[in-house]
C-alpha atoms as a PDB file:
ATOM      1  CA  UNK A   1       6.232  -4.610  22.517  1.00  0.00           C
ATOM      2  CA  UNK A   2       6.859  -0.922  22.624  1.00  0.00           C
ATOM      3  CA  UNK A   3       3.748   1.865  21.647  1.00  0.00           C
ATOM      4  CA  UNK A   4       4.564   3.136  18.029  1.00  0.00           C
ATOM      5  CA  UNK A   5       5.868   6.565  18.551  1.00  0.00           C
ATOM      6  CA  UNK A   6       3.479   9.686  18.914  1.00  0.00           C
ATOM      7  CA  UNK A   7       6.349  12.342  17.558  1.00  0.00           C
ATOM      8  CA  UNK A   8       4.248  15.308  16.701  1.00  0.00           C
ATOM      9  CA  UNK A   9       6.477  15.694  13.969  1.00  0.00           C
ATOM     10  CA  UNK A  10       5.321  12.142  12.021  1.00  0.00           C
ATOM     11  CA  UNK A  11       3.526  12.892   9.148  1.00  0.00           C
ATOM     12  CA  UNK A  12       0.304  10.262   8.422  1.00  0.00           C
ATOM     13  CA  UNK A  13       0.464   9.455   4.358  1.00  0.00           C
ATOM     14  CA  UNK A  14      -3.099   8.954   4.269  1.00  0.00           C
ATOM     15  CA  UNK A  15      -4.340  11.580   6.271  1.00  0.00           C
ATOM     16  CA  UNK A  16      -2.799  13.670   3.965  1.00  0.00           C
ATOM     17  CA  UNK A  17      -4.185  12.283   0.915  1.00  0.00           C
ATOM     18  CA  UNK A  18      -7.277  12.138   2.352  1.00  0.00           C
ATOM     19  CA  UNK A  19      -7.337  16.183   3.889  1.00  0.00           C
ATOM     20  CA  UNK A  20      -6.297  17.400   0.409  1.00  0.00           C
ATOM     21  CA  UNK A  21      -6.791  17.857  -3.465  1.00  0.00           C
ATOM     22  CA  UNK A  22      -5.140  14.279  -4.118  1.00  0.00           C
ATOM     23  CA  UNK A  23      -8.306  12.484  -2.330  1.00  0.00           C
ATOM     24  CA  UNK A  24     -10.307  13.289  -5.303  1.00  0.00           C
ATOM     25  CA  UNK A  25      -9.124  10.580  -7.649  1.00  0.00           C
ATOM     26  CA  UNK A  26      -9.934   7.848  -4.939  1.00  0.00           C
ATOM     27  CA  UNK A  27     -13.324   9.716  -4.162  1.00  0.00           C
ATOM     28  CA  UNK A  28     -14.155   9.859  -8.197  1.00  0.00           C
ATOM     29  CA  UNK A  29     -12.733   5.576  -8.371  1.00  0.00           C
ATOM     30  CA  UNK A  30     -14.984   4.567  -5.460  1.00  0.00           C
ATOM     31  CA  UNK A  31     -18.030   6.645  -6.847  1.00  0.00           C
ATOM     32  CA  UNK A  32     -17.594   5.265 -10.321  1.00  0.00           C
ATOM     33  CA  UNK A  33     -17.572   1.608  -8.694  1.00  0.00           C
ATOM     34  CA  UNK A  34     -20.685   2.513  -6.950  1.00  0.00           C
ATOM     35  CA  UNK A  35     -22.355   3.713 -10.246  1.00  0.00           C
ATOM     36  CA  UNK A  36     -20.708   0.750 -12.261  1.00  0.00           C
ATOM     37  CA  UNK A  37     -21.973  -1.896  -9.751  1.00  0.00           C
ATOM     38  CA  UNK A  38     -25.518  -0.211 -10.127  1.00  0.00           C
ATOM     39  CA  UNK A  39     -25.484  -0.535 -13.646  1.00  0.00           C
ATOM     40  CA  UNK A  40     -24.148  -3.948 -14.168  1.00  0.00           C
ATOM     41  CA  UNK A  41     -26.363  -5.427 -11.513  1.00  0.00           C
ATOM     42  CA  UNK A  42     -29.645  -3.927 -12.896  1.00  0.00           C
ATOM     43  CA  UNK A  43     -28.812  -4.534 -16.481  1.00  0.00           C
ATOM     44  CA  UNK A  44     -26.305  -6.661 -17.588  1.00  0.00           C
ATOM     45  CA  UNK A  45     -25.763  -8.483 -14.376  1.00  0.00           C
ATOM     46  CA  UNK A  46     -29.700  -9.211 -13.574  1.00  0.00           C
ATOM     47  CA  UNK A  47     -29.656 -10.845 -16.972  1.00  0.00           C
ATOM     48  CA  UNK A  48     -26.227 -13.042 -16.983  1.00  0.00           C
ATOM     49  CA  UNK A  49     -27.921 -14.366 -13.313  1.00  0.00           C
ATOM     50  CA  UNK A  50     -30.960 -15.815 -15.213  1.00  0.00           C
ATOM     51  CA  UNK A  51     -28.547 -18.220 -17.271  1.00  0.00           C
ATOM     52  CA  UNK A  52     -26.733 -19.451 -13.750  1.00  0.00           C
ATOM     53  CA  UNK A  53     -27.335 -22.153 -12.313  1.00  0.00           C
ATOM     54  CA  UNK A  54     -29.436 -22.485  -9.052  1.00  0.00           C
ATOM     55  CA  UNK A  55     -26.473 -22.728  -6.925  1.00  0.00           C
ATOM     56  CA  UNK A  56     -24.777 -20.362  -8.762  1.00  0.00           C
ATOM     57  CA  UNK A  57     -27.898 -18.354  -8.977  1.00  0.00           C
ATOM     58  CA  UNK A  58     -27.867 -18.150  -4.671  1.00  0.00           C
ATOM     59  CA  UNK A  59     -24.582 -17.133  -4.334  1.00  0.00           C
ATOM     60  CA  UNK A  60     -24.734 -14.304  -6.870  1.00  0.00           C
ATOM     61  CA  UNK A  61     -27.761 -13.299  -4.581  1.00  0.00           C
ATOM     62  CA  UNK A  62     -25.798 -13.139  -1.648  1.00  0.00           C
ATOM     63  CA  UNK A  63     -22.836 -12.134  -3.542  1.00  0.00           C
ATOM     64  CA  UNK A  64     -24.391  -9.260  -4.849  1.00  0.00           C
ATOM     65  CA  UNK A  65     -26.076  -8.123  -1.270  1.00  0.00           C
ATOM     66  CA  UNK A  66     -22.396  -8.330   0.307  1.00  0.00           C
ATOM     67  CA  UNK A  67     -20.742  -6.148  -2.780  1.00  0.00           C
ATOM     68  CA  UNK A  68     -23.613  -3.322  -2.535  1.00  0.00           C
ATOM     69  CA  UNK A  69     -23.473  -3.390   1.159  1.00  0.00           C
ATOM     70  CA  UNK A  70     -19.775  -3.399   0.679  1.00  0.00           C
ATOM     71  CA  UNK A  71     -19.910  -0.483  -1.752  1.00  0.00           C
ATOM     72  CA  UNK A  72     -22.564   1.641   0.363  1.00  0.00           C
ATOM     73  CA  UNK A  73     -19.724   1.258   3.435  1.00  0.00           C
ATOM     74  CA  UNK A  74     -16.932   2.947   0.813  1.00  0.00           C
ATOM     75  CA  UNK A  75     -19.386   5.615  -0.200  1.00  0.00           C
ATOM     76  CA  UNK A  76     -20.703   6.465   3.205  1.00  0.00           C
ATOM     77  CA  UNK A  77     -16.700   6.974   4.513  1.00  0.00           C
ATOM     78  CA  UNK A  78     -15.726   8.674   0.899  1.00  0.00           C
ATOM     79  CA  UNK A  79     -18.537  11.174   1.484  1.00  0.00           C
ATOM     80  CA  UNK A  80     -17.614  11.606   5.116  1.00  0.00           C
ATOM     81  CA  UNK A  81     -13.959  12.587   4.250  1.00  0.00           C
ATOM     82  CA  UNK A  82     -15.142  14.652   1.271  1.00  0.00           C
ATOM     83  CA  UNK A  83     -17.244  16.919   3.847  1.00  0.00           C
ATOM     84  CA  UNK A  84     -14.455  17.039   5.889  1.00  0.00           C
ATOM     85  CA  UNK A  85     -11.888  18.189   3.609  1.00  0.00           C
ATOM     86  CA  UNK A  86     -14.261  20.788   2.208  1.00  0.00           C
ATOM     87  CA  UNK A  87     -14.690  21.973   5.589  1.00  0.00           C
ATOM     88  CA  UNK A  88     -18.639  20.894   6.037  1.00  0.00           C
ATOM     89  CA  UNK A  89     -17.786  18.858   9.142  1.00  0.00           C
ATOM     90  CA  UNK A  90     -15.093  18.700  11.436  1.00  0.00           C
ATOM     91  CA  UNK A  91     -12.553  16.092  11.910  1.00  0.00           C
ATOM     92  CA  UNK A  92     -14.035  15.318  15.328  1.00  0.00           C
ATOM     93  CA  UNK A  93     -18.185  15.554  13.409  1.00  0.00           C
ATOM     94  CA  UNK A  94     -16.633  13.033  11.094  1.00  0.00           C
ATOM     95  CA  UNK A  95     -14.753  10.954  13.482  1.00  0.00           C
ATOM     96  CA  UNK A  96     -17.705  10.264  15.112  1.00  0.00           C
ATOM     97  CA  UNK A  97     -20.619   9.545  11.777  1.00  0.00           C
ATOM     98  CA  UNK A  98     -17.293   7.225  11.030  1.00  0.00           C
ATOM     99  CA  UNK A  99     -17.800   4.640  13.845  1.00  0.00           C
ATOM    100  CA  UNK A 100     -20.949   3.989  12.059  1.00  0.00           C
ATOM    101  CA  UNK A 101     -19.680   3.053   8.814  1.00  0.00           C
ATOM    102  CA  UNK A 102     -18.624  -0.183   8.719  1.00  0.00           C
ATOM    103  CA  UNK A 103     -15.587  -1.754   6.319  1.00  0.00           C
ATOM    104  CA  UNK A 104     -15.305  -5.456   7.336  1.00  0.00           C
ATOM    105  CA  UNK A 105     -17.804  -6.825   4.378  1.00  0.00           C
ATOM    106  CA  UNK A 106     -16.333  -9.615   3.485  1.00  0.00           C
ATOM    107  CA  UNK A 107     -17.044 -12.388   0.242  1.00  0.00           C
ATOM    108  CA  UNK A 108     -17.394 -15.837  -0.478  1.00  0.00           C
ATOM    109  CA  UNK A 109     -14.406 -18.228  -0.671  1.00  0.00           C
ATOM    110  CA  UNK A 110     -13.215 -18.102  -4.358  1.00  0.00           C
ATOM    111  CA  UNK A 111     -13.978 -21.880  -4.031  1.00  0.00           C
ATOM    112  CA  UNK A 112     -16.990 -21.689  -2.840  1.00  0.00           C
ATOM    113  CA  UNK A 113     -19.371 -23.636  -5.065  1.00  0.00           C
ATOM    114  CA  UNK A 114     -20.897 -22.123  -7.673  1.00  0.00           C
ATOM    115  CA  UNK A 115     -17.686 -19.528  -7.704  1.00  0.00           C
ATOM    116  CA  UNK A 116     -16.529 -20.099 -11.143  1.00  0.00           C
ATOM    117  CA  UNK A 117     -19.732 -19.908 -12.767  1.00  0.00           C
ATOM    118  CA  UNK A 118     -20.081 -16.385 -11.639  1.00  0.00           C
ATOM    119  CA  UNK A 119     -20.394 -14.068 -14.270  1.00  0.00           C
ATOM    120  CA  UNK A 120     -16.102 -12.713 -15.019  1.00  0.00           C
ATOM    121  CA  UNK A 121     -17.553  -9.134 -14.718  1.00  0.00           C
ATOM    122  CA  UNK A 122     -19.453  -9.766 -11.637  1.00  0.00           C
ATOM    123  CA  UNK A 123     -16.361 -11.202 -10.225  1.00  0.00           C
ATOM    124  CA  UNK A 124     -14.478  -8.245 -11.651  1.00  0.00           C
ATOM    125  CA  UNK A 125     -17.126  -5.573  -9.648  1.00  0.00           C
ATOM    126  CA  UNK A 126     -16.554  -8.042  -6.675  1.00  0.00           C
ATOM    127  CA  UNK A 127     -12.662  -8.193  -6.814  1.00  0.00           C
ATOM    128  CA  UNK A 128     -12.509  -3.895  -7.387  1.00  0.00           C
ATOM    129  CA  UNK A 129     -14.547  -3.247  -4.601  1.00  0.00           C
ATOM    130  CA  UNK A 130     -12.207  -5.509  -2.178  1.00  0.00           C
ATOM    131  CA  UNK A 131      -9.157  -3.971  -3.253  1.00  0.00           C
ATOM    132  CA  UNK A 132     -10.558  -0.308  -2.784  1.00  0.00           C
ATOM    133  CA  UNK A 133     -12.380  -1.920   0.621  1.00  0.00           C
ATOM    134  CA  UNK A 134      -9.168  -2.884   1.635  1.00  0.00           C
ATOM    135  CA  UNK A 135      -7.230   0.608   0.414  1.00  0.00           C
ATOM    136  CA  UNK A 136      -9.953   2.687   2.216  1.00  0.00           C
ATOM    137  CA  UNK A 137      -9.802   0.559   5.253  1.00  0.00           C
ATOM    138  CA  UNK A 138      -5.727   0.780   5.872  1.00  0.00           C
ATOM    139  CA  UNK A 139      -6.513   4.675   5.582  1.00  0.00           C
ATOM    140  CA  UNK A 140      -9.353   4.688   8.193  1.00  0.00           C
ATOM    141  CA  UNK A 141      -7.251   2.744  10.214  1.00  0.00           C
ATOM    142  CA  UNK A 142      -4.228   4.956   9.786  1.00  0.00           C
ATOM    143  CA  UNK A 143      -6.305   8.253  10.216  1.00  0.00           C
ATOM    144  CA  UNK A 144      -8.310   7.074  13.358  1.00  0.00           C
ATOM    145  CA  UNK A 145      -6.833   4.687  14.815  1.00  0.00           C
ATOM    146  CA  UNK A 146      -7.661   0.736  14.251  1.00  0.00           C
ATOM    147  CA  UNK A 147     -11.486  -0.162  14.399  1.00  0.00           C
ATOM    148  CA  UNK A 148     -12.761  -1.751  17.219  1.00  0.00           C
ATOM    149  CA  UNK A 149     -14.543  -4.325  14.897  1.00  0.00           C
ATOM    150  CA  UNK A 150     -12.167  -7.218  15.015  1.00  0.00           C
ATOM    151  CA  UNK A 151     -10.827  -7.261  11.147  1.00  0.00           C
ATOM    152  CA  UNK A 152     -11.456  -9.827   9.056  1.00  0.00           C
ATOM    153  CA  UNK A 153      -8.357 -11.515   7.422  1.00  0.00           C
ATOM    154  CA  UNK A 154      -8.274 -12.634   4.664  1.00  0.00           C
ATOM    155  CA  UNK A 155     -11.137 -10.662   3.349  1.00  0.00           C
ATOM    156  CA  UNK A 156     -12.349 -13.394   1.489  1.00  0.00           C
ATOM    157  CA  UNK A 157     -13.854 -16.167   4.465  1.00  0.00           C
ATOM    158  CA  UNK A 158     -12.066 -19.515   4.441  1.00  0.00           C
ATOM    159  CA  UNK A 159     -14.553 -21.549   5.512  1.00  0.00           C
ATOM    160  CA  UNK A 160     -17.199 -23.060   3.215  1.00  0.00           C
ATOM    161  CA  UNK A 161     -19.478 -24.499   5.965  1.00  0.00           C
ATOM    162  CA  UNK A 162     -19.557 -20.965   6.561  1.00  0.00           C
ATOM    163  CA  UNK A 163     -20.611 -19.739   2.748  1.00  0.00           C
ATOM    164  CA  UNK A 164     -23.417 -22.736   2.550  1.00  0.00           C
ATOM    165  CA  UNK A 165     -24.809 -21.640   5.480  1.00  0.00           C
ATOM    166  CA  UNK A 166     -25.199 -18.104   4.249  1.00  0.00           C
ATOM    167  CA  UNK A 167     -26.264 -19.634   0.778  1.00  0.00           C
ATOM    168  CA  UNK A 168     -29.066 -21.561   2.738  1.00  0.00           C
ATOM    169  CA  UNK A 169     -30.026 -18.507   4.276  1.00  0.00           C
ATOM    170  CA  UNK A 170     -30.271 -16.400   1.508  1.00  0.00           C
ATOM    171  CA  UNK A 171     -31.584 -18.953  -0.514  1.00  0.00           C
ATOM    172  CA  UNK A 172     -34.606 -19.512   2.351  1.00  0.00           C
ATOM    173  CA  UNK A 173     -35.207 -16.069   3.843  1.00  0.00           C
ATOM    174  CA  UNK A 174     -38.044 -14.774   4.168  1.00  0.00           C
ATOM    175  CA  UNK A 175     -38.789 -10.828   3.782  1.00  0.00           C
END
């Protein structure tokens, strides 16, 4: 296999985007998700989880830890390239706050149990914040260079041993 060529002359779609006016729109989406996750989760949301069953109940928990955690990650790198492209911090000041952010939060199965009683706007929030997870993530990766965090692929984990066991924990944890 051959190393992808390091022409000087190659121009990087997504550094672009990112290091100019056109990252606003995905800066203002991935803020509004932030705010519409907060709102739905401490109004609407906390009250659609009372009427879910327990099992259903425990994975919205966990769910709901994963897409704020999830949507923190986003916000964190969105701010980062927003100083950066307003000249706050440098590429290399950002480069390096970057390695802490972390965009590898992955969700339940879809078939995990309890899945399909999950509120649809819940799901919705869930399925948004993915999508723009997996958007922001192709950047990074084009801009820096791949992670060093092995990726997770799918995004969604396959394996429901895997989801019960962080139900269980969830469910059982003790603050």
């Amino acid at each position: 296999m051959s190393e992808p060529s390091t022409d000087s002359k190659t121009i990087k779609l997504a550094e672009r985007r990112v290091f100019s006016q056109s990252f606003k729109p995905l800066y203002n989406e991935g803020m509004t998700l932030v705010e519409n996750a907060a709102e739905y989760l401490d109004g609407e949301g906390r009250a659609e989880a009372k009427k879910l069953s327990r099992l259903a109940a425990t994975l919205y928990a966990a769910e709901s830890m994963r897409l704020t955690t999830r949507l923190m990650q986003i916000a964190s790198w969105l701010l980062l390239q927003r100083a950066a492209n307003s000249g706050e911090m440098s590429r290399d000041q950002v480069a390096i706050e970057k390695a802490k952010v972390r965009l590898d939060t992955a969700s339940a199965h879809a078939d995990a149990s309890g899945w399909g009683e999950l509120p649809v706007a819940f799901v919705d929030l869930v399925n948004r914040s993915l999508s723009l997870q997996g958007l922001v993530r192709r950047m990074d990766d084009e801009i820096y260079g791949k992670n060093t965090v092995t990726p997770l692929s799918p995004v969604r984990s396959p394996n429901p041993v895997s989801d019960q066991i962080t139900l269980l924990n969830t469910a059982f944890a003790r603050g």
